[in-house]
Protein backbone atom coordinates (compact mmCIF):
# COMPACT_ATOMS: atom_id res chain seq x y z
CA UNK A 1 -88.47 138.04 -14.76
CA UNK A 2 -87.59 141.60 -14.04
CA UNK A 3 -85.74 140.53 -10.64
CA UNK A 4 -83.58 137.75 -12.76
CA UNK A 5 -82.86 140.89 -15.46
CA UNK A 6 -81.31 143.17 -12.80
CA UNK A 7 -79.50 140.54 -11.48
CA UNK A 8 -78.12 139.59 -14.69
CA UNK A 9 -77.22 143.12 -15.48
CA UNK A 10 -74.78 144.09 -12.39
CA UNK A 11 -72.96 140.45 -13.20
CA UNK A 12 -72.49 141.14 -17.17
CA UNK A 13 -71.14 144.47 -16.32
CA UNK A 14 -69.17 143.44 -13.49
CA UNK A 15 -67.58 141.12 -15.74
CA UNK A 16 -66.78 144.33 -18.55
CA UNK A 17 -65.14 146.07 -15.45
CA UNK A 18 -63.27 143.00 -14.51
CA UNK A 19 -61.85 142.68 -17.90
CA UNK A 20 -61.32 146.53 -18.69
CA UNK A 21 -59.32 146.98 -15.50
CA UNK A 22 -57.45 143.81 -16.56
CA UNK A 23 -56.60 145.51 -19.92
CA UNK A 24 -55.53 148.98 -18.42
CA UNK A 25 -53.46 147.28 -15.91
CA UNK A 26 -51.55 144.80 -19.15
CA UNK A 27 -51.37 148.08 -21.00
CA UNK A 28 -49.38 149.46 -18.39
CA UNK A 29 -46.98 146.66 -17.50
CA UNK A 30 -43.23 147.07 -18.84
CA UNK A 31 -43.91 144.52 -21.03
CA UNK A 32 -46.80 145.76 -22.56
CA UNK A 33 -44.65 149.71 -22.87
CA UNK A 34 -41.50 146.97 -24.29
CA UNK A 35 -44.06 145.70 -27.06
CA UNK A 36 -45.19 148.56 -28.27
CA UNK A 37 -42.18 150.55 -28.56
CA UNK A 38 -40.40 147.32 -30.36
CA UNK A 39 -43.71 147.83 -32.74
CA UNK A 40 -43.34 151.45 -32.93
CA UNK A 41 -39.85 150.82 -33.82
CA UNK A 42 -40.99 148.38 -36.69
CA UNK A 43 -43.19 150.73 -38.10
CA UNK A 44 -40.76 153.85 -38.37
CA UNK A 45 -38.74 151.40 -40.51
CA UNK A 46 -41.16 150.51 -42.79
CA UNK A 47 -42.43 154.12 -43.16
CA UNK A 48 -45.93 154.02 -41.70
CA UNK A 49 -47.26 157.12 -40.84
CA UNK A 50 -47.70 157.93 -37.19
CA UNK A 51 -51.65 157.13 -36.85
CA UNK A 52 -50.82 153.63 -37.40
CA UNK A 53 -48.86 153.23 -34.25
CA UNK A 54 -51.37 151.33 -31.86
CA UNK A 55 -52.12 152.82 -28.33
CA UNK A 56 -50.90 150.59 -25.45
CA UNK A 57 -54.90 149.55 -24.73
CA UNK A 58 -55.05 148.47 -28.32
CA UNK A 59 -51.62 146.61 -28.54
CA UNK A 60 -53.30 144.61 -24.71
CA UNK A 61 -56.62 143.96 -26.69
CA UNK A 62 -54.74 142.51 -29.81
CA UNK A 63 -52.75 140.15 -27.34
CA UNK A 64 -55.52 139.01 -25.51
CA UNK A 65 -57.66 138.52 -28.51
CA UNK A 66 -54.73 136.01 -29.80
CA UNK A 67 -54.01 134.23 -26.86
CA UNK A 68 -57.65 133.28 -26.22
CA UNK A 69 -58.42 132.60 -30.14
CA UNK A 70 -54.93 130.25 -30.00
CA UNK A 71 -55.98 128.43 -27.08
CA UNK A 72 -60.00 128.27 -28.48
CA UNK A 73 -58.37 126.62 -31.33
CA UNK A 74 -55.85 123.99 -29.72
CA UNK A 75 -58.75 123.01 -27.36
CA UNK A 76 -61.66 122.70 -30.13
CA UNK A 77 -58.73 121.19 -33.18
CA UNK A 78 -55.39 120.47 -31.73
CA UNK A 79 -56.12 116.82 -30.75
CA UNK A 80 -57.95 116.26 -34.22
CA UNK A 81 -54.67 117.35 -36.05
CA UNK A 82 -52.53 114.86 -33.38
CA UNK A 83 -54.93 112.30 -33.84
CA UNK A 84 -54.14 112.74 -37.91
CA UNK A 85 -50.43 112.61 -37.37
CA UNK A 86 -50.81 109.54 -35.19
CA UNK A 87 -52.32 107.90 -37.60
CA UNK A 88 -50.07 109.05 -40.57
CA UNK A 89 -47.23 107.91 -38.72
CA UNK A 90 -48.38 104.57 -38.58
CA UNK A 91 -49.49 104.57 -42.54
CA UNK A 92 -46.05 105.55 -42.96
CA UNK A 93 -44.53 102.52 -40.69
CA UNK A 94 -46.94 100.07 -42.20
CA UNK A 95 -45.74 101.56 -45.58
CA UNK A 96 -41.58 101.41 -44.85
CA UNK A 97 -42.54 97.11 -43.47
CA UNK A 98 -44.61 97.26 -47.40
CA UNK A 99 -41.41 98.72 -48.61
CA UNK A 100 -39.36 95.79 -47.29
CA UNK A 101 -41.16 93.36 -47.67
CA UNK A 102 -41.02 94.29 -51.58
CA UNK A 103 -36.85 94.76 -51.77
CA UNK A 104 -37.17 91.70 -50.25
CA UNK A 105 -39.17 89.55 -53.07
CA UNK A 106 -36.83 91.75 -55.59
CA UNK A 107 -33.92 91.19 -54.49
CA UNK A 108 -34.94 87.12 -53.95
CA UNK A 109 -36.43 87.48 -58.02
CA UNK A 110 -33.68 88.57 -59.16
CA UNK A 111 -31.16 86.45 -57.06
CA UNK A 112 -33.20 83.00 -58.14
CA UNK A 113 -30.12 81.73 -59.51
CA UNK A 114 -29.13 80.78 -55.80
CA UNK A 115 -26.34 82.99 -56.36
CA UNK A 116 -25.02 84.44 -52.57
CA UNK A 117 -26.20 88.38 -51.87
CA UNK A 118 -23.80 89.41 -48.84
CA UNK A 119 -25.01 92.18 -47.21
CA UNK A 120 -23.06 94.22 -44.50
CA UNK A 121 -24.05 96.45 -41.53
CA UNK A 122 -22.40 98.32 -39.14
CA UNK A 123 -22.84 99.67 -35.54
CA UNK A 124 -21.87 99.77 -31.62
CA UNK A 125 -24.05 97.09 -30.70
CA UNK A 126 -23.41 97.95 -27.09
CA UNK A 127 -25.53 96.23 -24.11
CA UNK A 128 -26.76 93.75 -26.89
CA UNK A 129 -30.53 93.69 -26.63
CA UNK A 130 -33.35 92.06 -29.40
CA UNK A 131 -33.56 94.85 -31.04
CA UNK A 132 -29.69 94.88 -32.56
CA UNK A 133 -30.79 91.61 -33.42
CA UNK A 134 -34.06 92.53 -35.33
CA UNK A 135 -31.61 94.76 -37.33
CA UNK A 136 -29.65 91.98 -38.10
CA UNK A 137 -32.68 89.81 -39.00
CA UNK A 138 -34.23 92.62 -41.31
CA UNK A 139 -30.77 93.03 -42.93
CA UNK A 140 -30.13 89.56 -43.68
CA UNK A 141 -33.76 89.41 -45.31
CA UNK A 142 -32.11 91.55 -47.89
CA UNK A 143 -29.57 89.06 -48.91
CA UNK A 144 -28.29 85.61 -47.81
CA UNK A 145 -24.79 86.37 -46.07
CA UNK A 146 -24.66 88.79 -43.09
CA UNK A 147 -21.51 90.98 -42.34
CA UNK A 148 -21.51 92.93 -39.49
CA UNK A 149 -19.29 95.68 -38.72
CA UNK A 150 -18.37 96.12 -34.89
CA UNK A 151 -17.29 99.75 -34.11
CA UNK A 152 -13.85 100.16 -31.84
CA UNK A 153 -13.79 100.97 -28.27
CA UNK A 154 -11.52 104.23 -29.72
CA UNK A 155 -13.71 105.37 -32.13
CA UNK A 156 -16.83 105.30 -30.02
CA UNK A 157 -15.58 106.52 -27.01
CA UNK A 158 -14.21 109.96 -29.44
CA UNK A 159 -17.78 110.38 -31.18
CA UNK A 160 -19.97 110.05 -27.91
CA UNK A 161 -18.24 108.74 -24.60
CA UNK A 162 -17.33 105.46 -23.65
CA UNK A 163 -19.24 102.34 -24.30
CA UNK A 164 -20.51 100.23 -21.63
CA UNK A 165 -19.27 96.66 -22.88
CA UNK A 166 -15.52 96.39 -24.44
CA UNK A 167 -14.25 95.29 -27.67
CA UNK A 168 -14.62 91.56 -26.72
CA UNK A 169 -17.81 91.88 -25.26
CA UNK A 170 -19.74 93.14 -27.88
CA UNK A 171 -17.84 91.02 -30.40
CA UNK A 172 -18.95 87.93 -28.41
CA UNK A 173 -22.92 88.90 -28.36
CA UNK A 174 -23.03 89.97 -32.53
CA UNK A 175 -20.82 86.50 -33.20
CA UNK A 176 -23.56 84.71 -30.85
CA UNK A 177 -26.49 86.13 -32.93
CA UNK A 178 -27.95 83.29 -34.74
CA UNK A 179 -28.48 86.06 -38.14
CA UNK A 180 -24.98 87.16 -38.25
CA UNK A 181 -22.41 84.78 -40.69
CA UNK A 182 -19.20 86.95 -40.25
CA UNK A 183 -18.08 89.81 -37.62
CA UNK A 184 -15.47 93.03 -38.80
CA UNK A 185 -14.30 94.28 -35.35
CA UNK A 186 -12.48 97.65 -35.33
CA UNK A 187 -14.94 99.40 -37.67
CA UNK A 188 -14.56 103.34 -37.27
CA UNK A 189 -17.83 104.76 -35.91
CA UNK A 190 -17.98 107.17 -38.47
CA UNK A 191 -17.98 104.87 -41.89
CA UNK A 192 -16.36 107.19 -44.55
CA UNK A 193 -16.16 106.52 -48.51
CA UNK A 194 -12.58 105.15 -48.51
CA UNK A 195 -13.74 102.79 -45.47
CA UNK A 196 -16.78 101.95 -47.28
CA UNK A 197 -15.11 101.29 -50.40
CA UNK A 198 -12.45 98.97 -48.25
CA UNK A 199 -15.44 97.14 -46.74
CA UNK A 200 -17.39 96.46 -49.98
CA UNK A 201 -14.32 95.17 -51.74
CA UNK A 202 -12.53 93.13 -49.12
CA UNK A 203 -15.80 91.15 -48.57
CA UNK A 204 -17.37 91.08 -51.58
CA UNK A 205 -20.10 93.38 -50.50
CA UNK A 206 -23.83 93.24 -52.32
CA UNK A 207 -25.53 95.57 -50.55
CA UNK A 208 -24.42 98.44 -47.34
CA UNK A 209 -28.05 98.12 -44.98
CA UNK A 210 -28.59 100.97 -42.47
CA UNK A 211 -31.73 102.12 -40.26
CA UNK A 212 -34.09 104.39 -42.17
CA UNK A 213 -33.14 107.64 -40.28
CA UNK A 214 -30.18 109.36 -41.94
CA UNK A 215 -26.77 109.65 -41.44
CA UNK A 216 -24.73 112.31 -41.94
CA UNK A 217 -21.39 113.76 -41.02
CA UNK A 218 -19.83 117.01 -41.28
CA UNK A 219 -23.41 118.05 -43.62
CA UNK A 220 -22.37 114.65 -45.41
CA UNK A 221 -24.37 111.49 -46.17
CA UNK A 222 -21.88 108.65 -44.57
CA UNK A 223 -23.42 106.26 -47.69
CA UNK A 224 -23.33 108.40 -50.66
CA UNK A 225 -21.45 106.14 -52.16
CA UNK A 226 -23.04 103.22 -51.85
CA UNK A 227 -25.83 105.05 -52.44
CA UNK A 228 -24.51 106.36 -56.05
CA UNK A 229 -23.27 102.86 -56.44
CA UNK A 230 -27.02 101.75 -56.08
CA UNK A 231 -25.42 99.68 -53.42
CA UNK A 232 -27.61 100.95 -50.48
CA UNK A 233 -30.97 99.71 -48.47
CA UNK A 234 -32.35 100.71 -45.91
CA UNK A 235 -34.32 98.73 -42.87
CA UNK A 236 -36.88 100.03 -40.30
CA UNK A 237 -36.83 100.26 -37.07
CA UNK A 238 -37.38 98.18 -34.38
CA UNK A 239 -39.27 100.22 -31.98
CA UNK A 240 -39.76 99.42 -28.38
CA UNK A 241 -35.75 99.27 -27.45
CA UNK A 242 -32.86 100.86 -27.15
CA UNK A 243 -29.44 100.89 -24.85
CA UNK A 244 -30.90 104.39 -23.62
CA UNK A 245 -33.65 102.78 -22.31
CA UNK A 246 -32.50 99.73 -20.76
CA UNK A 247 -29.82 101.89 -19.00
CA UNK A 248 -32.99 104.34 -17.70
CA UNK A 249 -34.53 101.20 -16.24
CA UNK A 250 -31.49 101.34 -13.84
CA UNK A 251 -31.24 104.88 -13.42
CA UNK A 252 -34.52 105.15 -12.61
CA UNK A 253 -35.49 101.84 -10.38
CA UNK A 254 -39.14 101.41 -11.82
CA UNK A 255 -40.59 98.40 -12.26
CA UNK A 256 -43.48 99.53 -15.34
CA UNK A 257 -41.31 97.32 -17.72
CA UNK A 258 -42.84 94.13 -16.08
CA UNK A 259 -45.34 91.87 -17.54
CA UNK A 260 -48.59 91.63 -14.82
CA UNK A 261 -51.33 88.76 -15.67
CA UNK A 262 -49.31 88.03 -18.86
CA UNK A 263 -49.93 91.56 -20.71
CA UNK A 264 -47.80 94.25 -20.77
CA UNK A 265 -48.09 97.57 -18.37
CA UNK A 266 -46.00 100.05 -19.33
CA UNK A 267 -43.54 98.37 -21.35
CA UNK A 268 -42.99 100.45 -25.07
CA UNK A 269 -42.12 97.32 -26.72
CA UNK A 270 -45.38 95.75 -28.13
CA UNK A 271 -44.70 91.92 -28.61
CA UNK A 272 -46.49 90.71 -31.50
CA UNK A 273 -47.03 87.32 -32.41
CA UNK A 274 -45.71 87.83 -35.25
CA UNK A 275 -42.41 88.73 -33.97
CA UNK A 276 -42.14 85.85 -31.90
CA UNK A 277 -42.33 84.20 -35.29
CA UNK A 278 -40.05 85.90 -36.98
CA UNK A 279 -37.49 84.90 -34.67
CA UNK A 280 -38.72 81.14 -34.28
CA UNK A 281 -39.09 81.04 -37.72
CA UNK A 282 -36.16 78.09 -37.62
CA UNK A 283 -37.33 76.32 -34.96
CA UNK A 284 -37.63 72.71 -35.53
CA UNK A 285 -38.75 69.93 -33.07
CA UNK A 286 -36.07 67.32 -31.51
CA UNK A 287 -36.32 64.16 -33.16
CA UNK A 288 -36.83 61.12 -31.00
CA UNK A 289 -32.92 60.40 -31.06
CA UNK A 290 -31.93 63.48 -30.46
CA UNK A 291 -30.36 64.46 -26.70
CA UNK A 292 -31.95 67.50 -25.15
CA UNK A 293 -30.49 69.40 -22.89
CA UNK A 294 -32.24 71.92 -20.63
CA UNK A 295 -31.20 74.78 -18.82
CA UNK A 296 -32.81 77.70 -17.36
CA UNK A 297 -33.08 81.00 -15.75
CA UNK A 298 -33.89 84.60 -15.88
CA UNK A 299 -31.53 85.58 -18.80
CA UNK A 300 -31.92 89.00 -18.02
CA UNK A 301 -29.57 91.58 -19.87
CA UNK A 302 -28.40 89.22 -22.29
CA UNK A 303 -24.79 88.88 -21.69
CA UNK A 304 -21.27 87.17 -22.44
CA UNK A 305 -21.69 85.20 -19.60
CA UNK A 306 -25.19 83.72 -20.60
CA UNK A 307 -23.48 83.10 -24.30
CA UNK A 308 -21.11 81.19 -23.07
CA UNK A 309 -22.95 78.63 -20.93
CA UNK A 310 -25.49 78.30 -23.50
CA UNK A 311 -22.62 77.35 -26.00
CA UNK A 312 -21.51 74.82 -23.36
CA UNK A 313 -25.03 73.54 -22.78
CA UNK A 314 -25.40 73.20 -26.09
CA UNK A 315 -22.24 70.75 -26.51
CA UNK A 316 -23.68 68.70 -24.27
CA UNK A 317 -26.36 67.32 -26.86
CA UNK A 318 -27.93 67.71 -29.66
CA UNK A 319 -31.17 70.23 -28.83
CA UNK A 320 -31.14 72.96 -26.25
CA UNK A 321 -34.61 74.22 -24.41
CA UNK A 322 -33.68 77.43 -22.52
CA UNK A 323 -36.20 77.85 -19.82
CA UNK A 324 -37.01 81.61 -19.18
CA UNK A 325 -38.43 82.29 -15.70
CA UNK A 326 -41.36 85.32 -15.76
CA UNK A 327 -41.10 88.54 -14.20
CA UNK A 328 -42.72 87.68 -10.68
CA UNK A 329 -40.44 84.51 -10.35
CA UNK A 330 -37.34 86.59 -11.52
CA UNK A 331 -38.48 89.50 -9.11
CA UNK A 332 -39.27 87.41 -5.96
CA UNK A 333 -35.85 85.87 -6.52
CA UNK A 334 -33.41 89.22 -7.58
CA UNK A 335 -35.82 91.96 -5.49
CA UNK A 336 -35.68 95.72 -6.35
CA UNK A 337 -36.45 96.96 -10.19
CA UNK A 338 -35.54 93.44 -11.99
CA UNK A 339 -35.59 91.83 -14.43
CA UNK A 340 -34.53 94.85 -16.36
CA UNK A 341 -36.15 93.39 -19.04
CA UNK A 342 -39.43 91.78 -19.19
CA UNK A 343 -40.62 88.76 -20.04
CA UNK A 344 -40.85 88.84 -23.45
CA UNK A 345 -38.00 91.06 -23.96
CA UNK A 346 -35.66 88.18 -22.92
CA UNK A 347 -37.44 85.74 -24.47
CA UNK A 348 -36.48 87.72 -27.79
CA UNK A 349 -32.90 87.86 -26.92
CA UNK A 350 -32.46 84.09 -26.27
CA UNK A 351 -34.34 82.97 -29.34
CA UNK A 352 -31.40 85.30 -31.28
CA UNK A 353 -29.02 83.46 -29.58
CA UNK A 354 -27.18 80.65 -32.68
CA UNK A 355 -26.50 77.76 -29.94
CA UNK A 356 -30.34 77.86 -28.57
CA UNK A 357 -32.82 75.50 -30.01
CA UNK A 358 -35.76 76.34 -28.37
CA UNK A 359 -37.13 78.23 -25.48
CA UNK A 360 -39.61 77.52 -22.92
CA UNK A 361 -41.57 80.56 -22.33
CA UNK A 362 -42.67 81.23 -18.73
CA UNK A 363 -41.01 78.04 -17.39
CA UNK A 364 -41.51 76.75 -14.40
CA UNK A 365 -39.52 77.60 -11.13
CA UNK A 366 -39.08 73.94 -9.59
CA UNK A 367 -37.91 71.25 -12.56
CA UNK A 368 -40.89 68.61 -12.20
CA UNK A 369 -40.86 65.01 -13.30
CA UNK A 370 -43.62 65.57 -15.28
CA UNK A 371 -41.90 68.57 -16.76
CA UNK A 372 -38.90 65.65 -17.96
CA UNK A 373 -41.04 63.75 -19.43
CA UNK A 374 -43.09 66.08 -21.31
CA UNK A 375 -39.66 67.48 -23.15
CA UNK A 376 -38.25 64.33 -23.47
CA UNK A 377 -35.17 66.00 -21.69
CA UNK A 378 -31.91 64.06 -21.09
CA UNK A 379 -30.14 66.10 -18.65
CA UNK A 380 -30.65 69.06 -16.87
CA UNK A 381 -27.77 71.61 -16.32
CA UNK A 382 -26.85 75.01 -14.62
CA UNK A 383 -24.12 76.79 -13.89
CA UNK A 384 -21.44 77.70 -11.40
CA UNK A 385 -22.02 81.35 -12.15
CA UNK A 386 -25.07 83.61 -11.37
CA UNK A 387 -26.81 86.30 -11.92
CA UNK A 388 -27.65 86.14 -8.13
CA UNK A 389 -28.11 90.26 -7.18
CA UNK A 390 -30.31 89.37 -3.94
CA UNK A 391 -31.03 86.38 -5.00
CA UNK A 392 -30.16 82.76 -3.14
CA UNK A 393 -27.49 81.06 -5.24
CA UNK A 394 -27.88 77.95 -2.99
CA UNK A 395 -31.21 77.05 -3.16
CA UNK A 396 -30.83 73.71 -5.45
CA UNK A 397 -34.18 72.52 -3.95
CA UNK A 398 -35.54 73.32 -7.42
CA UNK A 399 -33.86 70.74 -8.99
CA UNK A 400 -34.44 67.93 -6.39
CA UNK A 401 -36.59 65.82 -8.63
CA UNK A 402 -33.70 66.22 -12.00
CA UNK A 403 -31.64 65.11 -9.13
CA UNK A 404 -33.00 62.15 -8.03
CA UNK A 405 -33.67 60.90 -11.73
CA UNK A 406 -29.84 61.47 -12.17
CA UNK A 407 -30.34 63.62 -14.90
CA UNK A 408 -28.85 66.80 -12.87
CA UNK A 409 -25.41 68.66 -14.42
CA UNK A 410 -23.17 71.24 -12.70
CA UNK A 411 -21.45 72.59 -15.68
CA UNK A 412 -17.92 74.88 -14.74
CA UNK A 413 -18.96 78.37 -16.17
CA UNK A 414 -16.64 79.20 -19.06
CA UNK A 415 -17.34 82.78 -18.46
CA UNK A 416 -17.21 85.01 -14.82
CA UNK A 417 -19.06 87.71 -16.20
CA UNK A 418 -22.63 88.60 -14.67
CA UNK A 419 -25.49 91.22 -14.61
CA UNK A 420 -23.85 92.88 -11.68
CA UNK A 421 -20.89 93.93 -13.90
CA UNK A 422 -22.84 95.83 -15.96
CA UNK A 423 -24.73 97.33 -12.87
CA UNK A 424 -21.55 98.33 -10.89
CA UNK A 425 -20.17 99.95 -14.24
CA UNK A 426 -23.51 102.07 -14.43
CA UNK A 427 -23.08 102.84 -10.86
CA UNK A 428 -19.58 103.45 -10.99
CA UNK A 429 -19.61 106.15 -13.76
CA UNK A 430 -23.84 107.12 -12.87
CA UNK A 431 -23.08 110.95 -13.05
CA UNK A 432 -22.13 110.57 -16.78
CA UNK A 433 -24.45 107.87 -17.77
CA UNK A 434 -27.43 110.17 -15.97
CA UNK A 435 -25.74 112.93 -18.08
CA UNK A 436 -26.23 110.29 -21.70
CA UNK A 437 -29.34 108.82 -20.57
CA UNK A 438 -30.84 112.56 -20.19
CA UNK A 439 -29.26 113.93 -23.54
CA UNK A 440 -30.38 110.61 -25.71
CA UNK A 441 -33.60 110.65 -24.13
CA UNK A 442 -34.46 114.38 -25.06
CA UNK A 443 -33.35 113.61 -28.64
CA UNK A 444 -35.51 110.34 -28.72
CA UNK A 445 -38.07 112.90 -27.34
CA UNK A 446 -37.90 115.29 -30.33
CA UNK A 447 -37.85 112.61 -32.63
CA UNK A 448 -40.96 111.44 -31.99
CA UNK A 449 -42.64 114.36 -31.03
CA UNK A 450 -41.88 115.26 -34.54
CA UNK A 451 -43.29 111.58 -35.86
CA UNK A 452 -45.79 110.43 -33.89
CA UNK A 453 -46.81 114.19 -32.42
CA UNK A 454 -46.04 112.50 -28.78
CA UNK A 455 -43.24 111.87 -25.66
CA UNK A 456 -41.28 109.24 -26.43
CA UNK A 457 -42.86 107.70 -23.24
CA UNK A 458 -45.53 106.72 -25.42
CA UNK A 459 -43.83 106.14 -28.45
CA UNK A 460 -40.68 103.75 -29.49
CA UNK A 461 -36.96 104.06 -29.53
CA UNK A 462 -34.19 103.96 -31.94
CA UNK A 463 -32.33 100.15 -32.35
CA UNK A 464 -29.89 100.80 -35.12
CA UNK A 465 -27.80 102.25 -32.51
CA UNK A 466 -25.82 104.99 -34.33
């Protein structure tokens, strides 16, 4: 006993001389003589008498007894208080979906009368992705006509650089949405009150719909008016997407976005079966007389050129199946990082799409017999154009059996436009899309830091795309 006392007693106080010598040299470091004279300083102007200015020693002791007392706290409390915010954030989400759901059955109550509520909603809608067409879905909840403001080339490019699709291009995708009923192209980024006031009157506006964050301009809200005019609602987001994120999937040349063994890795987007019903909610079976047409592919990016072969597919009969290849198919075929988006990201964006019927979810690379049969198809189409970055745009083997039933359809793309346009205009200009990517992605990072007490990394992205 007395042997483990005196060995005790040389390590306590070498540990009281460790720390004492760490003190005395901290008092004497210029930043320790800087502190105390700024507190000196402080004192003199609020007229303490001399005593009360602290010795350097005391002002090191005070600092150190802080610092460890801050950190004793964060490590024994800080993840109970993020674990609270977590968890108030997603009250708060499952509150602003309780919110909506209610406008909703208001709005429908007091509407009964079958009388038409025309909403309108406005934004850049650039690199259209399912989450600009959640929006659109949420807003025309609200109401039963959708109006949907396209913002100029000019006007974008002057409030935050140019976009990456042109006026035509992103005027094709919203007018392909299956939720949107009328398109406004040439809408001014920033929506003021005589704009507003325009918009409301020339189409016989109900209700303005914006994302819940706000929006303000020169210390301004953009919908005051409406707002005064109790002419405003609001939607939630859609998190999981944005343009700043797809566009990091190419900066960056990761593949986490990919589905493995069906679930999702590291994709923020967390598919739901209830939003796959949301967006099927229309889907109806052919009928027995009904032609179906099928085409597929890996869709990826959702694009002009995909709208408008799926438009001509579609006049070829009366039901469309769009076949959607998974990630490892899509991969094995394209190589490096793609699909950009996975597997239930694109099936999303083709559901959206007004000339598809229905989708087949995972489909099959080779176009079987039994596959025919099963979906009572008619004929069996692709096109002259492809998204074919690595990939072999001759290999028709997979369509040998379609072939030999006769069923088989080359159909002249009506549109030249492919993924690799929008992946040589990223590479083209990738100093000042690096430069975007980095400056959205910090202020995605504060945002939800702020909500959700985490990185964004963890957390969702912004999809009203203002």
């Amino acid at each position: 006993m007395a042997g483990e006392t005196g060995n005790e007693i040389p390590f306590v106080a070498s540990l009281l001389l460790a720390c004492n010598s760490f003190l005395v040299s901290l008092s004497e470091s210029p930043l320790m003589s800087l502190l105390v004279e700024l507190i000196e300083k402080m004192l003199v102007l609020v007229g303490a008498p001399d005593s009360f200015v602290p010795s350097a020693i005391d002002t090191s002791r005070s600092v150190v007894v802080i610092s460890l007392t801050l950190v004793s706290y964060y490590i024994f409390f800080g993840k109970r208080h993020s674990r609270k915010r977590r968890r108030l954030a997603t009250e708060l989400q499952v509150a602003h979906e309780k919110l909506h759901y209610l406008q909703e059955q208001v709005l429908k109550e007091s509407d009964s009368s079958n009388k038409e509520v025309r909403i309108f909603l406005d934004g850049a809608f650039d690199m259209m992705h399912y989450g600009h067409m959640n929006a659109f879905r949420l807003a025309k909840s609200l109401g039963t006509h959708l109006v949907v403001g396209v913002n100029s080339d000019k006007s974008i490019t002057s409030c935050k650089g140019k976009p990456l699709m042109n006026d035509d291009e992103r005027l094709t995708m919203v007018s392909a949405c299956k939720f949107v009923d009328d398109v406004v192209p040439d809408c001014p980024y920033i929506m003021n009150k005589e704009y507003l006031d325009y918009v409301i009157d020339k189409y016989s506006i109900d209700y303005v719909v914006h994302g819940d964050d706000p929006c303000f301009v020169d210390g301004k809200d953009v919908y005051a008016a409406a707002k005064a005019a109790d002419k405003f609602r609001t939607i939630p987001r859609t998190e999981g997407v944005s343009t700043t994120d797809i566009v990091g999937r190419m900066l960056l040349l990761t593949k986490e976005h990919h589905l493995h063994g069906g679930l999702g890795s590291q994709s923020k987007f967390l598919t739901t079966s209830r939003m796959l019903t949301l967006f099927s909610a229309d889907v109806q079976p052919p009928t027995k007389e009904m032609r179906v047409i099928y085409i597929d592919g890996a869709w990826d990016l959702y694009h002009p050129g995909h709208v408008a072969i799926l438009k001509a597919a579609k006049a070829r009969g009366d039901y469309l199946i769009v076949g959607i290849h998974g990630d490892a198919v899509v991969n094995r075929q394209m190589g490096a990082n793609f699909p950009l988006l996975n597997l239930h990201e694109r099936v999303l964006s083709i559901l959206g799409c007004r000339f598809v019927d229905d989708v087949l979810i995972d489909a099959p690379y080779n176009v079987s017999r039994e596959m025919i049969a099963s979906l009572n198809i008619s004929e069996v189409v692709h096109g002259t154009v492809y998204d074919d970055i690595g990939s072999n745009r001759n290999d028709d083997s997979r369509y040998k059996e379609a072939k030999d039933l006769g069923l088989l359809s080359v159909l002249t793309s009506p549109c030249d436009f492919r993924l690799e346009n929008i992946v040589y205009r990223i590479q083209e200009n990738q100093e000042m899309f690096q430069a975007r990517f980095k400056r959205k992605k910090e202020a995605e990072n504060d945002h939800y830091q702020e909500k959700y007490g985490q990185n964004s990394i963890d957390n969702m992205t912004n999809t009203t795309d203002k």
